[in-house]
Each structure stands twice: as structure tokens, then as C-alpha cells.
PDB file of N, CA and C in Angstrom:
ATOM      1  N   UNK A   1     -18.773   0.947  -0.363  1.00  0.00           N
ATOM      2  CA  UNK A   1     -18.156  -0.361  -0.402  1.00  0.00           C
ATOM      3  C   UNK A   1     -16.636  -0.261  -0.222  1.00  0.00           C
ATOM      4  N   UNK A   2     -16.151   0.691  -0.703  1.00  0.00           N
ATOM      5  CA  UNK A   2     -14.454   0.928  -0.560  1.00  0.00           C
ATOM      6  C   UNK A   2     -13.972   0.881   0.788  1.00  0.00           C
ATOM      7  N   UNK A   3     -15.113   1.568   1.551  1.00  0.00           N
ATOM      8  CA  UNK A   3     -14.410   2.173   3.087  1.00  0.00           C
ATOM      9  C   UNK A   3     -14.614   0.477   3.737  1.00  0.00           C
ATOM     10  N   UNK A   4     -15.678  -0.483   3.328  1.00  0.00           N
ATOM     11  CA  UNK A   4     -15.929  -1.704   3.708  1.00  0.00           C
ATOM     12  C   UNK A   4     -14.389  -2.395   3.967  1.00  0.00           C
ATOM     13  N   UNK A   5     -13.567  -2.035   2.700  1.00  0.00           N
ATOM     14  CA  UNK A   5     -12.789  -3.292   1.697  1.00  0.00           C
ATOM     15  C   UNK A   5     -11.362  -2.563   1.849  1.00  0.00           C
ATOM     16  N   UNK A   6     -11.354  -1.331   1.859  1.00  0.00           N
ATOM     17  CA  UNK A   6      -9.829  -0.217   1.786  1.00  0.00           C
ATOM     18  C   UNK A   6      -9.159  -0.161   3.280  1.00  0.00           C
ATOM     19  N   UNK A   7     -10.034  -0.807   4.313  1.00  0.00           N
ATOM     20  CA  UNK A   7      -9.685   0.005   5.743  1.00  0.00           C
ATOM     21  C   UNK A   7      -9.703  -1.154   6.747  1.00  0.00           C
ATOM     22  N   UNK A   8      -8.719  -0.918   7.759  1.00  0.00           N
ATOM     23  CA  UNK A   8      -9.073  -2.001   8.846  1.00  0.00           C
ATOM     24  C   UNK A   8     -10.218  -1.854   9.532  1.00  0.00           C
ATOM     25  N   UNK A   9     -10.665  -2.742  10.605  1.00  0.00           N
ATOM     26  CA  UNK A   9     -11.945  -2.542  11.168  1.00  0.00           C
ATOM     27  C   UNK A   9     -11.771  -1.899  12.077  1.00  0.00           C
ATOM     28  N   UNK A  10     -10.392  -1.557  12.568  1.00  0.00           N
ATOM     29  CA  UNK A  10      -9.822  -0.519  13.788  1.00  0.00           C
ATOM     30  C   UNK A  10      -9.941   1.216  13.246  1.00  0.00           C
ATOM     31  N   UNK A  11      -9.908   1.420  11.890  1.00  0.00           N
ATOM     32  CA  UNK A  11      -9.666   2.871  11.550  1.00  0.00           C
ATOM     33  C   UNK A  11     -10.751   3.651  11.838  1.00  0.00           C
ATOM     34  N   UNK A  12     -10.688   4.556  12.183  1.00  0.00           N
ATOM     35  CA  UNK A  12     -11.504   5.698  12.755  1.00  0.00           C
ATOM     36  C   UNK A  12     -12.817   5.475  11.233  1.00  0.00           C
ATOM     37  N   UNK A  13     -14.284   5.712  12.106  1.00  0.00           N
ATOM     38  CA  UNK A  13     -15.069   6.098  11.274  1.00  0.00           C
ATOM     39  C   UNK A  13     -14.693   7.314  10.475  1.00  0.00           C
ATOM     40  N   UNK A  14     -14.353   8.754  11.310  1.00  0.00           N
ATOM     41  CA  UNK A  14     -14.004  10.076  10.573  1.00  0.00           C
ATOM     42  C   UNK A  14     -12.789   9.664   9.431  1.00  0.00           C
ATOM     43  N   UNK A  15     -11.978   9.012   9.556  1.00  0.00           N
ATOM     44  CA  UNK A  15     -10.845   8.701   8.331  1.00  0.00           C
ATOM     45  C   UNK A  15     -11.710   8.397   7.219  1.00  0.00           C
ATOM     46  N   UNK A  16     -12.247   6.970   7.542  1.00  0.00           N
ATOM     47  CA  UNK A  16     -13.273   6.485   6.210  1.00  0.00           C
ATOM     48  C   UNK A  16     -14.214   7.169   5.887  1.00  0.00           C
ATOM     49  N   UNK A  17     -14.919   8.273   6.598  1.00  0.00           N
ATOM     50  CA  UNK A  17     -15.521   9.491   5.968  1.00  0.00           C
ATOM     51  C   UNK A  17     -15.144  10.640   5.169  1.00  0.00           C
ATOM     52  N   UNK A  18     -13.783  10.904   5.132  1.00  0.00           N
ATOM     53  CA  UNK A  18     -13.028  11.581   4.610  1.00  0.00           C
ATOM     54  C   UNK A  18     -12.965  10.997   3.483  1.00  0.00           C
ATOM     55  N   UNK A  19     -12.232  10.070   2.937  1.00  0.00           N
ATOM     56  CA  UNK A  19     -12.031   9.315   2.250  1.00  0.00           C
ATOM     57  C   UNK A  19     -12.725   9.294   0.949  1.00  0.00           C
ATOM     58  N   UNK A  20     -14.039   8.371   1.205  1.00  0.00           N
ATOM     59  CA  UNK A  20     -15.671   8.543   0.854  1.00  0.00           C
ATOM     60  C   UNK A  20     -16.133   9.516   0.476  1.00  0.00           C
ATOM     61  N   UNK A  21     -15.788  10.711   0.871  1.00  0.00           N
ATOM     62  CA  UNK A  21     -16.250  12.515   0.865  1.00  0.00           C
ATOM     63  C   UNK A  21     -15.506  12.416  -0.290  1.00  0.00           C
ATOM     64  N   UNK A  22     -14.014  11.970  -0.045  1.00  0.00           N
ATOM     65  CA  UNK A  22     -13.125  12.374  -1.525  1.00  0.00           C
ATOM     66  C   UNK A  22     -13.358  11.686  -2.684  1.00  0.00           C
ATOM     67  N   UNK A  23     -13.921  10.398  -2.584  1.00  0.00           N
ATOM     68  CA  UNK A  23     -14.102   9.638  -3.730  1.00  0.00           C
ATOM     69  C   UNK A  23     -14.829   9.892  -4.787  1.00  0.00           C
ATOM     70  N   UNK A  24     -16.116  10.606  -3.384  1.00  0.00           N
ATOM     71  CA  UNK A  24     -17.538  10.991  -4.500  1.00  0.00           C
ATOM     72  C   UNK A  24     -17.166  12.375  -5.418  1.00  0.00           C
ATOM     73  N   UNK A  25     -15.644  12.602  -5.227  1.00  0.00           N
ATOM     74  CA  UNK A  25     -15.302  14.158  -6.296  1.00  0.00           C
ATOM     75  C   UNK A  25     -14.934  13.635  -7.266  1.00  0.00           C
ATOM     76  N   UNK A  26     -14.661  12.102  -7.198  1.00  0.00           N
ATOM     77  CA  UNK A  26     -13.871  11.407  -8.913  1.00  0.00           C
ATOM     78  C   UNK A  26     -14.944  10.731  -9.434  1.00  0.00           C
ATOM     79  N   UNK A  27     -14.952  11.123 -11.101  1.00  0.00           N
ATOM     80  CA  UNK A  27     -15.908  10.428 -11.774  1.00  0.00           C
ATOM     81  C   UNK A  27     -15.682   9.263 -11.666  1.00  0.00           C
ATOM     82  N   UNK A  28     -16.930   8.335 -11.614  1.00  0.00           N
ATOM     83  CA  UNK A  28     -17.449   7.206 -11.709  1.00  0.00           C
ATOM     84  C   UNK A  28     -15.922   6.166 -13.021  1.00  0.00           C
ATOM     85  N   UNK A  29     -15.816   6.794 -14.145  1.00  0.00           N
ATOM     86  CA  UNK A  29     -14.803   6.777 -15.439  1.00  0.00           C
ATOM     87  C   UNK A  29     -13.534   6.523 -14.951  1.00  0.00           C
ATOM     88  N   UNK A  30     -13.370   7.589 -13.783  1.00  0.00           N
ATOM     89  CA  UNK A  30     -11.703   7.330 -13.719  1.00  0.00           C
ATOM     90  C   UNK A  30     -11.632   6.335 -12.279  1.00  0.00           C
ATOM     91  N   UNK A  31     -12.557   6.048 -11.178  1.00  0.00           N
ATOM     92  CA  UNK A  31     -12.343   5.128 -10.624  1.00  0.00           C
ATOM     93  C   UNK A  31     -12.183   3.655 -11.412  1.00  0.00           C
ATOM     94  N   UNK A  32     -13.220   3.352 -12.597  1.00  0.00           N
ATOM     95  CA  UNK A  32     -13.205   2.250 -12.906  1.00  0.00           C
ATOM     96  C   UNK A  32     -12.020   2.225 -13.834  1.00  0.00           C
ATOM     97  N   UNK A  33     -11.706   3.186 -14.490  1.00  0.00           N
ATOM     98  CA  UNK A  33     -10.150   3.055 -14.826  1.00  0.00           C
ATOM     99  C   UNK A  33      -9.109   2.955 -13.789  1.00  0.00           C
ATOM    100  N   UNK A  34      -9.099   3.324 -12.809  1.00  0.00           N
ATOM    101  CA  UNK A  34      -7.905   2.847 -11.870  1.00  0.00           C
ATOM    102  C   UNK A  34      -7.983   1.182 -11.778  1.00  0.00           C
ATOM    103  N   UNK A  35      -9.010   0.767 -11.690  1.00  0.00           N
ATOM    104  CA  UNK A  35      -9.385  -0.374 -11.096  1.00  0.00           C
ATOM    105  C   UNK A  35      -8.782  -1.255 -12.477  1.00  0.00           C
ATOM    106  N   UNK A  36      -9.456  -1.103 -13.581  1.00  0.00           N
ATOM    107  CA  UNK A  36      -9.022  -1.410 -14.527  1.00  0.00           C
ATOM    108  C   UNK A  36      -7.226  -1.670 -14.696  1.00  0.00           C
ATOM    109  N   UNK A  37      -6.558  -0.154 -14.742  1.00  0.00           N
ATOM    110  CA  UNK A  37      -5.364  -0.830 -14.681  1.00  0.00           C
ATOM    111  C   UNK A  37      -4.638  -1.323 -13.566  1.00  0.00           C
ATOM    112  N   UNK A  38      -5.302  -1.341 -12.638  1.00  0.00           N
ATOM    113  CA  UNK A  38      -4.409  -2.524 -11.790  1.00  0.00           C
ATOM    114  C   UNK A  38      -4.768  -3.921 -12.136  1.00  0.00           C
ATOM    115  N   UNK A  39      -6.181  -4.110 -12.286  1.00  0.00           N
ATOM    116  CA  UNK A  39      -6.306  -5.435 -13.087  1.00  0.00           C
ATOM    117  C   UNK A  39      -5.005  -5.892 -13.883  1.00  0.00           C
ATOM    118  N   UNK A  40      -4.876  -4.758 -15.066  1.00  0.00           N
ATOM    119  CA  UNK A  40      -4.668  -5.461 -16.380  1.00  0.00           C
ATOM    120  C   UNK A  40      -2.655  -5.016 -15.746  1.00  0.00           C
ATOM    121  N   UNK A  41      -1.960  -4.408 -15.423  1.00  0.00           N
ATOM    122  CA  UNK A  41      -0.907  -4.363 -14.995  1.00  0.00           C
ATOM    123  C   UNK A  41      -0.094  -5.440 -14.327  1.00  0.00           C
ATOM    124  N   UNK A  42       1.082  -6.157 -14.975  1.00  0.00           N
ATOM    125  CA  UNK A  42       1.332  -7.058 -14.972  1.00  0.00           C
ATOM    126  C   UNK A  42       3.028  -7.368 -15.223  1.00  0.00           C
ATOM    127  N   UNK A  43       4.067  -6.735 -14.148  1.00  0.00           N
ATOM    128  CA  UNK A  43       5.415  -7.164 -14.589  1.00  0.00           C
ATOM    129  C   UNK A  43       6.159  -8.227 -13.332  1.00  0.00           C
ATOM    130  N   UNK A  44       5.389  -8.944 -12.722  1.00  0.00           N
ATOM    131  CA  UNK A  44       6.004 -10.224 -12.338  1.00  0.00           C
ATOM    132  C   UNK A  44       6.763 -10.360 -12.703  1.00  0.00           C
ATOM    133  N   UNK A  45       7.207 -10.594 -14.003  1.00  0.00           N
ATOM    134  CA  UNK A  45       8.455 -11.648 -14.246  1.00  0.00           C
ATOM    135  C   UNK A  45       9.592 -10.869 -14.394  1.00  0.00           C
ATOM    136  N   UNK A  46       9.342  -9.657 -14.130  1.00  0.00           N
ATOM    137  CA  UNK A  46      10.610  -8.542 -14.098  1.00  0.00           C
ATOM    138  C   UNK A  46      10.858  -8.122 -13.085  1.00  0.00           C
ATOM    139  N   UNK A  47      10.276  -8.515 -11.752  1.00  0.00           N
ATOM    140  CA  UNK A  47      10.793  -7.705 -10.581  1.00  0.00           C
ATOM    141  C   UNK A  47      12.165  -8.054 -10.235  1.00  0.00           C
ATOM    142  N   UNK A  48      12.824  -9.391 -10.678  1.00  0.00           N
ATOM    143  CA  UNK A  48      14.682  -9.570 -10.239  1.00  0.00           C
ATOM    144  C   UNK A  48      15.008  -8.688 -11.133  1.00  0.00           C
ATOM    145  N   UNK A  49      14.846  -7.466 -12.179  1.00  0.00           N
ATOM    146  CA  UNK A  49      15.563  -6.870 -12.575  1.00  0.00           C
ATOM    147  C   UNK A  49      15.044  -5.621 -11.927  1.00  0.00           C
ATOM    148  N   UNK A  50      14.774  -5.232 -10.721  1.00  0.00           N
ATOM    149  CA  UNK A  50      14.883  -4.069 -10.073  1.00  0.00           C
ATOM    150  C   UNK A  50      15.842  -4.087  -8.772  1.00  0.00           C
ATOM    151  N   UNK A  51      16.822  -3.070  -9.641  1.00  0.00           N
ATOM    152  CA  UNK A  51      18.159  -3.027  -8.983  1.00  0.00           C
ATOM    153  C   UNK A  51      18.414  -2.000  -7.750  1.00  0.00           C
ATOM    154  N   UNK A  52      17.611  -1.059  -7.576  1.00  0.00           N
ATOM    155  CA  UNK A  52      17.628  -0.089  -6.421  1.00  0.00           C
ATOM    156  C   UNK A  52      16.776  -0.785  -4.976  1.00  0.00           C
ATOM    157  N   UNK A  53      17.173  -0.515  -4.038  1.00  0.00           N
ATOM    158  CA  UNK A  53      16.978  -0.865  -2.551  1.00  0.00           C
ATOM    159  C   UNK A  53      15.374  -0.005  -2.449  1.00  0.00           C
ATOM    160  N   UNK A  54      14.536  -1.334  -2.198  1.00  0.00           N
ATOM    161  CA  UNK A  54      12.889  -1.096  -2.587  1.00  0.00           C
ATOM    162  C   UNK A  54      12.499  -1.242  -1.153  1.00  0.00           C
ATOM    163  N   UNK A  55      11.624  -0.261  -0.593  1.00  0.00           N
ATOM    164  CA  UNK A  55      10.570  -0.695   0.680  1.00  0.00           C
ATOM    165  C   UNK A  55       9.314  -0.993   0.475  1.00  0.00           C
ATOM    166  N   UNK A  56       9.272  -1.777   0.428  1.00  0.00           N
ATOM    167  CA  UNK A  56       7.820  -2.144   0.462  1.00  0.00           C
ATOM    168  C   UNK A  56       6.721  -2.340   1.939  1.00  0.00           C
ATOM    169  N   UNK A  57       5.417  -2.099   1.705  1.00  0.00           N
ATOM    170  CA  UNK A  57       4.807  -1.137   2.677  1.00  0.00           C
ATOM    171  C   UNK A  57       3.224  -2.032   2.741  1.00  0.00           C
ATOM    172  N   UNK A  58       3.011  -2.759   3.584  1.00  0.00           N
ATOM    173  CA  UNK A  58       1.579  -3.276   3.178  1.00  0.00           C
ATOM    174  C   UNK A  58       0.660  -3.153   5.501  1.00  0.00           C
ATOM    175  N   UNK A  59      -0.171  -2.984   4.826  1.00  0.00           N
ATOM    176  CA  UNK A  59      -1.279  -3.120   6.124  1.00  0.00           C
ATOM    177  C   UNK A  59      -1.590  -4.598   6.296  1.00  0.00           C
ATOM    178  N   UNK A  60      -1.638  -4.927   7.598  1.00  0.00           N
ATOM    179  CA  UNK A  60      -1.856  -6.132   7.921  1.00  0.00           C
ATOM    180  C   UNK A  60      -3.106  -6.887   7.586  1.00  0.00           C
ATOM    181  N   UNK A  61      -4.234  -5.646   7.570  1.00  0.00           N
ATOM    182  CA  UNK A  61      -5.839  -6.255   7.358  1.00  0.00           C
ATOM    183  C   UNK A  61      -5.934  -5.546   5.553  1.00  0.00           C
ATOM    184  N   UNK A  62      -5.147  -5.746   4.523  1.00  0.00           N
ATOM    185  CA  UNK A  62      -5.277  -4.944   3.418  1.00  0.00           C
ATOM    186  C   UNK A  62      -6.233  -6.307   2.901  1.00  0.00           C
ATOM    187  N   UNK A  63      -7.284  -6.002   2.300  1.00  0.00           N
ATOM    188  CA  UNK A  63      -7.698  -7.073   2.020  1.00  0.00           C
ATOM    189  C   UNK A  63      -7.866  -7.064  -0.085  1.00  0.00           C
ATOM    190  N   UNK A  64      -7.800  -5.679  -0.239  1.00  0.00           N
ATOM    191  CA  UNK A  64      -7.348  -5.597  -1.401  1.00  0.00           C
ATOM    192  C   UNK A  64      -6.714  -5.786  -2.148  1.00  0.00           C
ATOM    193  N   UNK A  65      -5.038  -5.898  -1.872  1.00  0.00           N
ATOM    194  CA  UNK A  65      -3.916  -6.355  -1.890  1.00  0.00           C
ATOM    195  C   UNK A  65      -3.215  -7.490  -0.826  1.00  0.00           C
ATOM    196  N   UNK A  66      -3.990  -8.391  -0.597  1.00  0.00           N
ATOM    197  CA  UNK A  66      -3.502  -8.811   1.435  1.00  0.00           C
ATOM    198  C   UNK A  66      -2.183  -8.974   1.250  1.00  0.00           C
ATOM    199  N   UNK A  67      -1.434  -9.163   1.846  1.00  0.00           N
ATOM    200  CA  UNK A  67       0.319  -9.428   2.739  1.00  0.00           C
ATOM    201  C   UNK A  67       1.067 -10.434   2.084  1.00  0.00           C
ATOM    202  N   UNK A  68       0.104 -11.394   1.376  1.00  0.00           N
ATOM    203  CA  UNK A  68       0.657 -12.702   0.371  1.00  0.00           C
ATOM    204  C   UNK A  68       1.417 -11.406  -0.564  1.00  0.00           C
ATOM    205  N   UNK A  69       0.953 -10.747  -1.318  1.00  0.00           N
ATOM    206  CA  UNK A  69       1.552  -9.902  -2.221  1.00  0.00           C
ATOM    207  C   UNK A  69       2.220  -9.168  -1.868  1.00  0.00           C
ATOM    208  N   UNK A  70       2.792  -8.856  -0.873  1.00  0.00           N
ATOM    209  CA  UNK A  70       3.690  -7.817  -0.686  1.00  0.00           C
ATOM    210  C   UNK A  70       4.778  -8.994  -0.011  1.00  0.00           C
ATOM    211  N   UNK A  71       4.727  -9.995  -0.095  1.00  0.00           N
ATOM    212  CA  UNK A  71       5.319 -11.239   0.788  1.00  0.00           C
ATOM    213  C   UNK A  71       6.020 -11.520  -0.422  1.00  0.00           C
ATOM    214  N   UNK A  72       5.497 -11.492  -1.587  1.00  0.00           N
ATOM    215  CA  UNK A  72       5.987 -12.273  -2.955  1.00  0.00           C
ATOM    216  C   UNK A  72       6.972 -11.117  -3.617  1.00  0.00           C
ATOM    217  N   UNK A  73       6.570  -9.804  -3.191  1.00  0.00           N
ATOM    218  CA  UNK A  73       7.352  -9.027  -3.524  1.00  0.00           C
ATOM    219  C   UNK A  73       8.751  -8.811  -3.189  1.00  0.00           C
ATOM    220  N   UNK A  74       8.348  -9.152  -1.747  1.00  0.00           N
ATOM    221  CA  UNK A  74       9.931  -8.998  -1.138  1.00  0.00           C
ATOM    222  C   UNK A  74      11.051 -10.356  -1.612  1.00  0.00           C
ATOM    223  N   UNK A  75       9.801 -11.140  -1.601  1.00  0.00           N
ATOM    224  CA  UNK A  75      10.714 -12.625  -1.919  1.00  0.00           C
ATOM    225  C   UNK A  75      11.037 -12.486  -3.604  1.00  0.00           C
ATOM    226  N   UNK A  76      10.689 -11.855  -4.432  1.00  0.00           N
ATOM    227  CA  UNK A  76      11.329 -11.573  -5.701  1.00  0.00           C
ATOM    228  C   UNK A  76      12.203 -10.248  -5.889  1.00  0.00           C
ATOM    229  N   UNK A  77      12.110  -9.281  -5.250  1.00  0.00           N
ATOM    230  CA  UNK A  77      12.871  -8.098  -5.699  1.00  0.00           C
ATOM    231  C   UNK A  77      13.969  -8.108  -4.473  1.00  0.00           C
ATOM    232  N   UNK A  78      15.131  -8.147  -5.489  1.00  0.00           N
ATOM    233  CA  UNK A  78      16.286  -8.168  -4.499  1.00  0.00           C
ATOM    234  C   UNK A  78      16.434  -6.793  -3.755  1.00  0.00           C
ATOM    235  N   UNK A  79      17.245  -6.823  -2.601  1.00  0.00           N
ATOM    236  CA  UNK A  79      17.756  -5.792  -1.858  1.00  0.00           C
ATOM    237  C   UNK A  79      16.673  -4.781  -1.087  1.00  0.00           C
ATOM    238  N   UNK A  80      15.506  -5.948  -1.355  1.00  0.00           N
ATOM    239  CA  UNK A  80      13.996  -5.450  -0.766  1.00  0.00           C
ATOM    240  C   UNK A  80      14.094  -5.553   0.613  1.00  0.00           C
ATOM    241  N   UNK A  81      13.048  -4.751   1.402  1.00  0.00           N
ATOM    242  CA  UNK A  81      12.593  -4.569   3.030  1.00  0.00           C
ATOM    243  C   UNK A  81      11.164  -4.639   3.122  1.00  0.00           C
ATOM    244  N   UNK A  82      10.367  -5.439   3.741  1.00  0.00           N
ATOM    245  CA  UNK A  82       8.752  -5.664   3.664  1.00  0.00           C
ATOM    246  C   UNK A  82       8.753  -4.905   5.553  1.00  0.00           C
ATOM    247  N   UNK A  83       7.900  -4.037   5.498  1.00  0.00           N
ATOM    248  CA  UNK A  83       7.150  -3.925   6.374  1.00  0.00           C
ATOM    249  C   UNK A  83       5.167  -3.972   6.814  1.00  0.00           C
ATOM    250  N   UNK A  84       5.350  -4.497   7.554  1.00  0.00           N
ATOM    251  CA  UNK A  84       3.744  -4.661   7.744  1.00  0.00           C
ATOM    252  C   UNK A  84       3.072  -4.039   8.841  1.00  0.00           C
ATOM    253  N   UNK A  85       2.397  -3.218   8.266  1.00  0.00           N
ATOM    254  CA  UNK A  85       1.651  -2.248   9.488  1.00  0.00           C
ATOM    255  C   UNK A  85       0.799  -2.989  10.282  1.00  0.00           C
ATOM    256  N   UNK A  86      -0.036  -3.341  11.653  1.00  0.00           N
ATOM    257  CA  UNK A  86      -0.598  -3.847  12.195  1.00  0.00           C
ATOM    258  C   UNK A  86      -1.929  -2.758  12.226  1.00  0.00           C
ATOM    259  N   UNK A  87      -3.091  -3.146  12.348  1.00  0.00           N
ATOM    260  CA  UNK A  87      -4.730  -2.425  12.206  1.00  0.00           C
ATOM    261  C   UNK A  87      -4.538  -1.317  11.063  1.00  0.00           C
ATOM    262  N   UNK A  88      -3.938  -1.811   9.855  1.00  0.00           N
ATOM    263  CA  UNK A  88      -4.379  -0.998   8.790  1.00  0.00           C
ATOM    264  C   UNK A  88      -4.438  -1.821   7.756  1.00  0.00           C
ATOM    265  N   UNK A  89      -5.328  -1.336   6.422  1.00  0.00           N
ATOM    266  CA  UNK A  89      -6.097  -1.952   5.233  1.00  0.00           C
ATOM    267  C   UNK A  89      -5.138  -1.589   4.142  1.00  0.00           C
ATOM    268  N   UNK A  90      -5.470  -1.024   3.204  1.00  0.00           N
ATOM    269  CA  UNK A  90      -5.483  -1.100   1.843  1.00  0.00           C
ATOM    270  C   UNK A  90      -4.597   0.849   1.552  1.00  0.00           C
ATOM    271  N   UNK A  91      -5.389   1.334   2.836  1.00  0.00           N
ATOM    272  CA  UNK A  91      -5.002   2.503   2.751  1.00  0.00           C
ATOM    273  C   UNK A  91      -4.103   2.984   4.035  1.00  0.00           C
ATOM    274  N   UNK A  92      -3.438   1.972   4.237  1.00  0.00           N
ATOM    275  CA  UNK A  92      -2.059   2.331   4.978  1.00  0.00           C
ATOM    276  C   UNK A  92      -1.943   3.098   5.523  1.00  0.00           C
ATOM    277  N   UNK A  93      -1.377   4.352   4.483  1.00  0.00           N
ATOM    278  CA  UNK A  93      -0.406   5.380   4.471  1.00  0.00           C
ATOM    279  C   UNK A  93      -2.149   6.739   4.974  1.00  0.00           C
ATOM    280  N   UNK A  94      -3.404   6.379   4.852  1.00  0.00           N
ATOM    281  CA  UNK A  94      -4.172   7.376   5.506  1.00  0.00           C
ATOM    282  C   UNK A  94      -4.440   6.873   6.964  1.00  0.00           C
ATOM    283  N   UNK A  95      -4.436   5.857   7.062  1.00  0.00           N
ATOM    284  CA  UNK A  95      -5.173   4.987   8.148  1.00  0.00           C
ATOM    285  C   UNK A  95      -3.477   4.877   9.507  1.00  0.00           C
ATOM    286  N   UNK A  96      -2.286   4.925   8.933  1.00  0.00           N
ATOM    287  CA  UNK A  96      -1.013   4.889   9.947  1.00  0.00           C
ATOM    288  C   UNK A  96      -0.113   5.814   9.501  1.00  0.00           C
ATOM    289  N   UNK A  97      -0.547   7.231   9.589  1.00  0.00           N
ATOM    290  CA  UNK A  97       0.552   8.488   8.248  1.00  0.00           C
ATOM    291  C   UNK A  97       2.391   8.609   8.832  1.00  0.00           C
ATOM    292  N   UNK A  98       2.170   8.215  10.934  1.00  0.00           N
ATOM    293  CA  UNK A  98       2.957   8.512  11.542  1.00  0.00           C
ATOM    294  C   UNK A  98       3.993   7.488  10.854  1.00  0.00           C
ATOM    295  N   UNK A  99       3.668   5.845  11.327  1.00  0.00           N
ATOM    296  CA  UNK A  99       4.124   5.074  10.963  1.00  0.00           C
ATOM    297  C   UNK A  99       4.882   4.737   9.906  1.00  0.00           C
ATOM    298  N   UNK A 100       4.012   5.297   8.863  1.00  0.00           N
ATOM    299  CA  UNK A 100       4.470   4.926   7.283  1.00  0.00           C
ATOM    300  C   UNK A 100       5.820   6.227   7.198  1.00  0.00           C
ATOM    301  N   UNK A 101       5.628   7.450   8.064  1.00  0.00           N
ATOM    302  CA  UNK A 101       6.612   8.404   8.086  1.00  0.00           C
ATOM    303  C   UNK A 101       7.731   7.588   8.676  1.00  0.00           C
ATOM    304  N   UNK A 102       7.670   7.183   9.581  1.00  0.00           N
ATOM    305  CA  UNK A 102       8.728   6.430  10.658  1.00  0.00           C
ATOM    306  C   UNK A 102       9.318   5.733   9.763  1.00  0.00           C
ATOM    307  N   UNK A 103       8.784   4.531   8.693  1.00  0.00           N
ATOM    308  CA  UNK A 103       9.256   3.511   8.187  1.00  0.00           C
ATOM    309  C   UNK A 103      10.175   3.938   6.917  1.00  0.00           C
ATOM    310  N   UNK A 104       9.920   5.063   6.389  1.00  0.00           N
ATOM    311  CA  UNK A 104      10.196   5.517   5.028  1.00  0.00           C
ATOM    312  C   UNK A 104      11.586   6.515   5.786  1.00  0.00           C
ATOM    313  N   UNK A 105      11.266   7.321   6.904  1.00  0.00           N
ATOM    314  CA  UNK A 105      12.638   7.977   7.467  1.00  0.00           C
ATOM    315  C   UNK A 105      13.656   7.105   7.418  1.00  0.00           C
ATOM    316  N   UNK A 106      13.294   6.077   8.506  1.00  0.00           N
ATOM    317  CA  UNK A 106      14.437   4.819   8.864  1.00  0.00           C
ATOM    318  C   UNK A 106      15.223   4.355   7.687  1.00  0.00           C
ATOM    319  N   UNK A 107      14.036   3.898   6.317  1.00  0.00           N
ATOM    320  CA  UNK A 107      14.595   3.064   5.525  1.00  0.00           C
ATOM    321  C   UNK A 107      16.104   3.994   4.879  1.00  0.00           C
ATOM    322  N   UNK A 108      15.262   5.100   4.491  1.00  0.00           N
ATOM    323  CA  UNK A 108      16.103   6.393   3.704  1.00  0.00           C
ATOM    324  C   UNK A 108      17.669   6.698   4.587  1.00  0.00           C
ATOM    325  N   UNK A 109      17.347   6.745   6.037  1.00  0.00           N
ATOM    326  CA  UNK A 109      18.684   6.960   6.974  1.00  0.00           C
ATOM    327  C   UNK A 109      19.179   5.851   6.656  1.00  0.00           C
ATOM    328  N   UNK A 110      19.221   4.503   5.982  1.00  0.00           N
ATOM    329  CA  UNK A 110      19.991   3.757   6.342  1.00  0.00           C
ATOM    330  C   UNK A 110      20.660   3.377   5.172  1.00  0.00           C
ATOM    331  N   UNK A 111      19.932   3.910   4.185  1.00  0.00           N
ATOM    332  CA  UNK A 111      20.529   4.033   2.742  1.00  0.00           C
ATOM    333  C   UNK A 111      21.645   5.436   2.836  1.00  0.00           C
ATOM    334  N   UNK A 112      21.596   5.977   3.473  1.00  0.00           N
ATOM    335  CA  UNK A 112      22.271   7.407   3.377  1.00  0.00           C
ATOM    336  C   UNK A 112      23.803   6.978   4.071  1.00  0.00           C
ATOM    337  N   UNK A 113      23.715   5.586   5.095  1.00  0.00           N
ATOM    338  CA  UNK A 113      24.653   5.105   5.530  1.00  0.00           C
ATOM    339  C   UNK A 113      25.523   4.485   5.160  1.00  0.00           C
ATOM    340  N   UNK A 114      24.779   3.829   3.635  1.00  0.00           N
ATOM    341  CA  UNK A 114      25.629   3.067   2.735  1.00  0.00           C
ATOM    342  C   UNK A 114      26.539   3.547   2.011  1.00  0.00           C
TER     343      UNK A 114
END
């Protein structure tokens, strides 16, 4: 169900097999604890007090997190940068590794400029 819900419909079958291969090595316990604390994790009302220059990073088809949330992010945390990957899900950074490299170089060179 993850590879259904984590991935665009463009990502390689072999990625989401990988993936899947890796999941079935984590107990059943600590997936539903991840899941768990993202549920219950909750500092909205504190993101204007994050003062360092934030990139934020979302896939266009994330359907886990979709783009509204990373939209709200940028629009609350100051001195923020939203980028949005195009044919990637939930898992971004496996599904576009070049990209997410590209985006995180750029951001970092331009902080180094400041």
C-alpha cells in the first residue's frame, strides 16, 4: 500500500521495489510508530519563530503530505524557499536524488553568498 500512496505514478517500478524490500526489514511496531508520531506532532503555531533560512522540498504528486502543506509552510516560516519537484510522491528525495541534490547545492551556494 505505501508504494500505492509514497510514489508518483511516473517512478520506476524497480525504485518502489526497493523500497518495499526495505520496509519489510522494519517491524510492523516501529512503522506504526512513525506513523503515529507524525499524526500526533504538532508545532504550527511556532513556525514564525524559525529564524534560519529553511528549504523546503515537496513532490508534486505527494499525496501523503500533498503541496497544500508545504505551501503553508513556506507561507508561515519566514526567510523560507518552497520547491516542488514535478513526477514525484511522498518520497522525493528516492524517486528525484539528482534534483533534490541540485536544489539543496543551489540553496546552500546562495546562503554562502550572504
Amino acid at each position: 500500500m505505501i508504494a500505492e500512496y509514497a510514489f508518483s505514478n511516473k517512478t520506476s517500478s524497480e525504485t518502489k521495489l526497493k523500497v518495499v524490500e526495505e520496509m519489510r526489514n522494519v517491524s510492523p511496531e516501529v512503522v506504526y510508530g512513525d506513523f503515529e508520531a507524525c499524526d500526533k506532532f504538532n508545532v504550527m503555531d511556532r513556525l514564525k519563530e524559525i529564524e534560519v533560512p529553511t528549504l523546503i522540498i515537496c513532490g508534486l504528486e505527494d499525496q501523503l503530505t500533498p503541496v497544500k502543506y508545504s505551501e503553508y509552510l513556506k507561507n508561515n516560516i519566514p526567510n523560507s524557499k518552497l520547491e516542488i519537484i514535478a513526477d514525484a510522491g511522498h518520497m522525493v528525495m528516492l524517486e528525484k536524488p539528482e534534483e533534490i541534490n541540485e536544489k539543496l547545492e543551489k540553496f546552500i551556494k546562495k546562503l554562502d553568498e550572504c
